[in-house]
N, C-alpha and C. Protein backbone atom coordinates (compact mmCIF):
# COMPACT_ATOMS: atom_id res chain seq x y z
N UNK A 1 -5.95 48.92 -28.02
CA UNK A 1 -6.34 47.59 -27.61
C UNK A 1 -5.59 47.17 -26.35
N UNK A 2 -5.39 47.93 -25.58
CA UNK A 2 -4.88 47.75 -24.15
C UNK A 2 -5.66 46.68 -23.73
N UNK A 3 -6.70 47.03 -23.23
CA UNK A 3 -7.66 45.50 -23.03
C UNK A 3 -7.33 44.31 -23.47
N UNK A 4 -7.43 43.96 -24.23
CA UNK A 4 -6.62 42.56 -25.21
C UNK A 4 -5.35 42.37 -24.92
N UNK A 5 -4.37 43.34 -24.42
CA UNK A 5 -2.87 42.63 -24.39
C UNK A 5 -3.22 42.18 -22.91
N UNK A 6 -3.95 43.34 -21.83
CA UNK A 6 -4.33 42.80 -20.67
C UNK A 6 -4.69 41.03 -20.67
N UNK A 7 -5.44 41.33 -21.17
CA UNK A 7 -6.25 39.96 -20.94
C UNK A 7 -5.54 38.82 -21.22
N UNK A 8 -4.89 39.22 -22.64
CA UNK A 8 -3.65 37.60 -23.19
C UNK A 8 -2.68 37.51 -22.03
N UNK A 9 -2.12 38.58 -21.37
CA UNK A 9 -1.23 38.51 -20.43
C UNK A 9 -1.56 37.80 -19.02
N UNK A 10 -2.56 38.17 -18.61
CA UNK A 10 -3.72 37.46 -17.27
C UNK A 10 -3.53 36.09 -17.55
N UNK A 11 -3.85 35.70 -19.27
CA UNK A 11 -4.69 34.50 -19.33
C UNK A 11 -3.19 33.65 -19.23
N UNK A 12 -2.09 34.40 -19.92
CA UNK A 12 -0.79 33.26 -19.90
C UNK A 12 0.00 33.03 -18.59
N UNK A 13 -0.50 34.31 -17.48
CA UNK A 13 0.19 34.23 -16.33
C UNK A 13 -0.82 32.72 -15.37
N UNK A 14 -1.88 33.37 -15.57
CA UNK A 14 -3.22 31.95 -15.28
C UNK A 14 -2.24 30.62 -15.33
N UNK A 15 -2.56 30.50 -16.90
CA UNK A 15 -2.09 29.16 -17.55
C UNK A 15 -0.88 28.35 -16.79
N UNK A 16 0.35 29.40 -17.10
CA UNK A 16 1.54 29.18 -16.45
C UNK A 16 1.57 28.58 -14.79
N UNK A 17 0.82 29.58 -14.30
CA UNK A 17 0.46 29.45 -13.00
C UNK A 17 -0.20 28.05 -13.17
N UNK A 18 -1.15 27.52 -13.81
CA UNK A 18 -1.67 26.40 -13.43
C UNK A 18 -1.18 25.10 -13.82
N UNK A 19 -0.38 25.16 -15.07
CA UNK A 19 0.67 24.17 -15.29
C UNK A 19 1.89 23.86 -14.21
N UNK A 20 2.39 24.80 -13.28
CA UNK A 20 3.39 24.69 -12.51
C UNK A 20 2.50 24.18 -11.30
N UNK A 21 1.20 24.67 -10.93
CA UNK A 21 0.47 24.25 -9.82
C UNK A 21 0.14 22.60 -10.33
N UNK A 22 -0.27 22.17 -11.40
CA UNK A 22 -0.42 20.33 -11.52
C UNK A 22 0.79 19.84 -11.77
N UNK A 23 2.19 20.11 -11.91
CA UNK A 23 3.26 19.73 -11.90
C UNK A 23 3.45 19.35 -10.37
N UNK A 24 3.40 20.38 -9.39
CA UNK A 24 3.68 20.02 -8.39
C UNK A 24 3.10 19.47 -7.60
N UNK A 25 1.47 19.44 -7.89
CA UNK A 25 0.60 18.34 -7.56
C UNK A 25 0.95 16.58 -7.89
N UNK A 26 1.37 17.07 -9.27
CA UNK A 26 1.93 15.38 -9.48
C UNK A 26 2.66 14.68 -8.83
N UNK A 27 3.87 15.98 -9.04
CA UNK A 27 5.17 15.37 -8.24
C UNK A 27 5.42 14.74 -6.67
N UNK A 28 4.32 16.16 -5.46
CA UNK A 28 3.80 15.81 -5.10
C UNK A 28 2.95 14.08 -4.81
N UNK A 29 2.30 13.79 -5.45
CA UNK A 29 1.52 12.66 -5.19
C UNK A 29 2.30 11.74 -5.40
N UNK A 30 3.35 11.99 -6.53
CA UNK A 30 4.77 10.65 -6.80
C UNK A 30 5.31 10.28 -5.72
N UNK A 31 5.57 11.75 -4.49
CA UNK A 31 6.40 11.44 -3.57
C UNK A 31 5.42 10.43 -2.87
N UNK A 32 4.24 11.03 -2.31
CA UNK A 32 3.98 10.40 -1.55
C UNK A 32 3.45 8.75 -1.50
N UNK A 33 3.36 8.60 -3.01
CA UNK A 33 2.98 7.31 -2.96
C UNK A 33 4.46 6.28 -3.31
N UNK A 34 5.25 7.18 -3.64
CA UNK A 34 6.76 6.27 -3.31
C UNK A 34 6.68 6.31 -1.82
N UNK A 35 6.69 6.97 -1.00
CA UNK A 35 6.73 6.93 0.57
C UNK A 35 6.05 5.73 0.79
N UNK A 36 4.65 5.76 0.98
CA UNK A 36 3.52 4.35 1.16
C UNK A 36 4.22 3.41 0.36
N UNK A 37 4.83 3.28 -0.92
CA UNK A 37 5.21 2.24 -1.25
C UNK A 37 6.52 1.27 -0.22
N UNK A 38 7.35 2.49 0.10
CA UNK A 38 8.19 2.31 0.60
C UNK A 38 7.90 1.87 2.40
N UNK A 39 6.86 2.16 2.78
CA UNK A 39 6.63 1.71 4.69
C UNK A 39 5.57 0.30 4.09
N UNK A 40 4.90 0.14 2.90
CA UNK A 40 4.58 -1.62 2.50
C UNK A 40 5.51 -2.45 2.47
N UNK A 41 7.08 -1.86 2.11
CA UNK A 41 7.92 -2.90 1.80
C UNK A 41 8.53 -3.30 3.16
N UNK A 42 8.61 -2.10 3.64
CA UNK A 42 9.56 -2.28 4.83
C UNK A 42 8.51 -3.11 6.24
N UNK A 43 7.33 -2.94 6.58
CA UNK A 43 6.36 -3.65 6.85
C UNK A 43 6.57 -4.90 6.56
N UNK A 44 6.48 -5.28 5.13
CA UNK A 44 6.48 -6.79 4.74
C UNK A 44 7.79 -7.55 5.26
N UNK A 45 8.69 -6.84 5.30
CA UNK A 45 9.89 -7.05 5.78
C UNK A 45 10.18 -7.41 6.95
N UNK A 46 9.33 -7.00 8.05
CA UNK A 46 9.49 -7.00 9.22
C UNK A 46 8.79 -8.32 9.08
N UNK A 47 7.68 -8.28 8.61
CA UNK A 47 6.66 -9.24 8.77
C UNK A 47 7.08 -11.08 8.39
N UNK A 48 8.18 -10.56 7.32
CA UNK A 48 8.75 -11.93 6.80
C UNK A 48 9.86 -12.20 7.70
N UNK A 49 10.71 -11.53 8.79
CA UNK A 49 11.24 -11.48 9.68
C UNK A 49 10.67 -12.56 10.94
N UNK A 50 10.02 -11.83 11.06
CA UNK A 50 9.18 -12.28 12.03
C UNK A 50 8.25 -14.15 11.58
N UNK A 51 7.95 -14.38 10.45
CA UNK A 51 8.02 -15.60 10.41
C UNK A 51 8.72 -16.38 9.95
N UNK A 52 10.14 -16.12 9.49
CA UNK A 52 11.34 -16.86 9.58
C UNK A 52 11.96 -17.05 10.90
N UNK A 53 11.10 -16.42 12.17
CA UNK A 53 12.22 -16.13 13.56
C UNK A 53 10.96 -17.92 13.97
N UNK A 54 9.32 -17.15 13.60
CA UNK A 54 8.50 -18.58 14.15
C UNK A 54 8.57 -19.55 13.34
N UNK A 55 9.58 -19.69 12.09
CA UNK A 55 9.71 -21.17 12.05
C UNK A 55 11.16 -21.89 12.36
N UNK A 56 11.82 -20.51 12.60
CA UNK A 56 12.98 -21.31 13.46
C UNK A 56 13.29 -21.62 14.62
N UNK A 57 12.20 -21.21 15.39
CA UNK A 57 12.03 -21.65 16.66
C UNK A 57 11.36 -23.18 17.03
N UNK A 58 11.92 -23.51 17.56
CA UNK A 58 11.93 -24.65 17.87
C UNK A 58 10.53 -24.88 19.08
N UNK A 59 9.90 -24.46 19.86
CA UNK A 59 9.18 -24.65 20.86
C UNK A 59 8.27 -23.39 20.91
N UNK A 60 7.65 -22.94 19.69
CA UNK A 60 7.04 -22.07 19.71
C UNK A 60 6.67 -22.14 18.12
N UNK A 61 6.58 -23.04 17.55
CA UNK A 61 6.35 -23.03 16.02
C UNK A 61 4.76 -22.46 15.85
N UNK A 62 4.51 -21.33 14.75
CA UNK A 62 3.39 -20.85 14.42
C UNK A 62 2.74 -21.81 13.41
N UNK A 63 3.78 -21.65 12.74
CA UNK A 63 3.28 -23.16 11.39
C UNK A 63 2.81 -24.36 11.26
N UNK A 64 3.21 -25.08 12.93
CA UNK A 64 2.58 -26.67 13.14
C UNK A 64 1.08 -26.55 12.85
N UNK A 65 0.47 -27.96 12.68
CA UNK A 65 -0.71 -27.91 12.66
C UNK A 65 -1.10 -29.22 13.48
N UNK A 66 -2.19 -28.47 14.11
CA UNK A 66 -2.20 -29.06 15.84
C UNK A 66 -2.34 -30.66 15.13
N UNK A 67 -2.35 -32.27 16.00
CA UNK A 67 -2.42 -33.13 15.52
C UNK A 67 -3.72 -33.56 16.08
N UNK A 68 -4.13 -34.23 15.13
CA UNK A 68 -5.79 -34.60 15.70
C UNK A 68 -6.10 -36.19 15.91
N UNK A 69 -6.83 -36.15 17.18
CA UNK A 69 -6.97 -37.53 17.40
C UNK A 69 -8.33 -38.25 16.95
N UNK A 70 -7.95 -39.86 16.65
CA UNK A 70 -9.33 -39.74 16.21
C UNK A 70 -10.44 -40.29 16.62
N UNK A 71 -10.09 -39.69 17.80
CA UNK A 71 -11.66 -39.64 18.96
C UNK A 71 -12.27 -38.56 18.82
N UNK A 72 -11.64 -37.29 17.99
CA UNK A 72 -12.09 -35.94 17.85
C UNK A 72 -12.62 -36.06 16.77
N UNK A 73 -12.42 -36.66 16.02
CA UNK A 73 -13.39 -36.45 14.99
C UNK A 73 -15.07 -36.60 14.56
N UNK A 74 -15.59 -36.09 13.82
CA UNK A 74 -17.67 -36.25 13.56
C UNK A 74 -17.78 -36.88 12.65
N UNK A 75 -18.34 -38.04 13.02
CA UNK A 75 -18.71 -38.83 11.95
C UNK A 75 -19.37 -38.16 10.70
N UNK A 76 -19.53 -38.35 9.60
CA UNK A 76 -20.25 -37.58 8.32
C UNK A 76 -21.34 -38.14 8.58
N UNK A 77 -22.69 -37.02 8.36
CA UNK A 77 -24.12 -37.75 8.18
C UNK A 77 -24.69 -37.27 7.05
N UNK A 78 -25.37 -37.88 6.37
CA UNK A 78 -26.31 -37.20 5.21
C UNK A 78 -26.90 -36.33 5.33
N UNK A 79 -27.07 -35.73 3.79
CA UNK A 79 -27.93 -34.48 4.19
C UNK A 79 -29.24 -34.87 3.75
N UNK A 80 -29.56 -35.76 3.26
CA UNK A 80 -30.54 -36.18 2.75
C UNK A 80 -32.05 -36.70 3.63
């Protein structure tokens, strides 16, 4: 039964082989989505940087909201 030990042997080297190949696929994909996790944070970071710098600026505020006069404004009309 040479054949048969062949074959169990193929099939466990297979197996083996393919358990170590989705291990490192996983691990793999762990890294990389810790990476992306990690350039979102650091991104946001910059980003919250950057509007703590425009609301501490004094003559360049992003946050004001323009003031409106009220000659600018449209009267409401019905829709009716």
């Amino acid at each position: 039964m040479l054949t048969k030990r062949i074959r169990r042997e193929l099939m466990e080297k297979f197996h083996r082989g393919f358990v170590w190949t989705m291990i490192s696929i996983t691990v793999l994909g762990l890294g990389v989505t810790s990476l992306n996790t990690y350039e979102m944070i650091q991104s946001f970071k910059v980003k919250e940087k950057q509007a703590l710098a425009a609301l501490d600026s004094n003559d360049n505020n992003a946050f004001d909201l323009p003031q409106s006069s009220s000659s600018s404004r449209v009267p409401r009309t019905s829709l009716h």
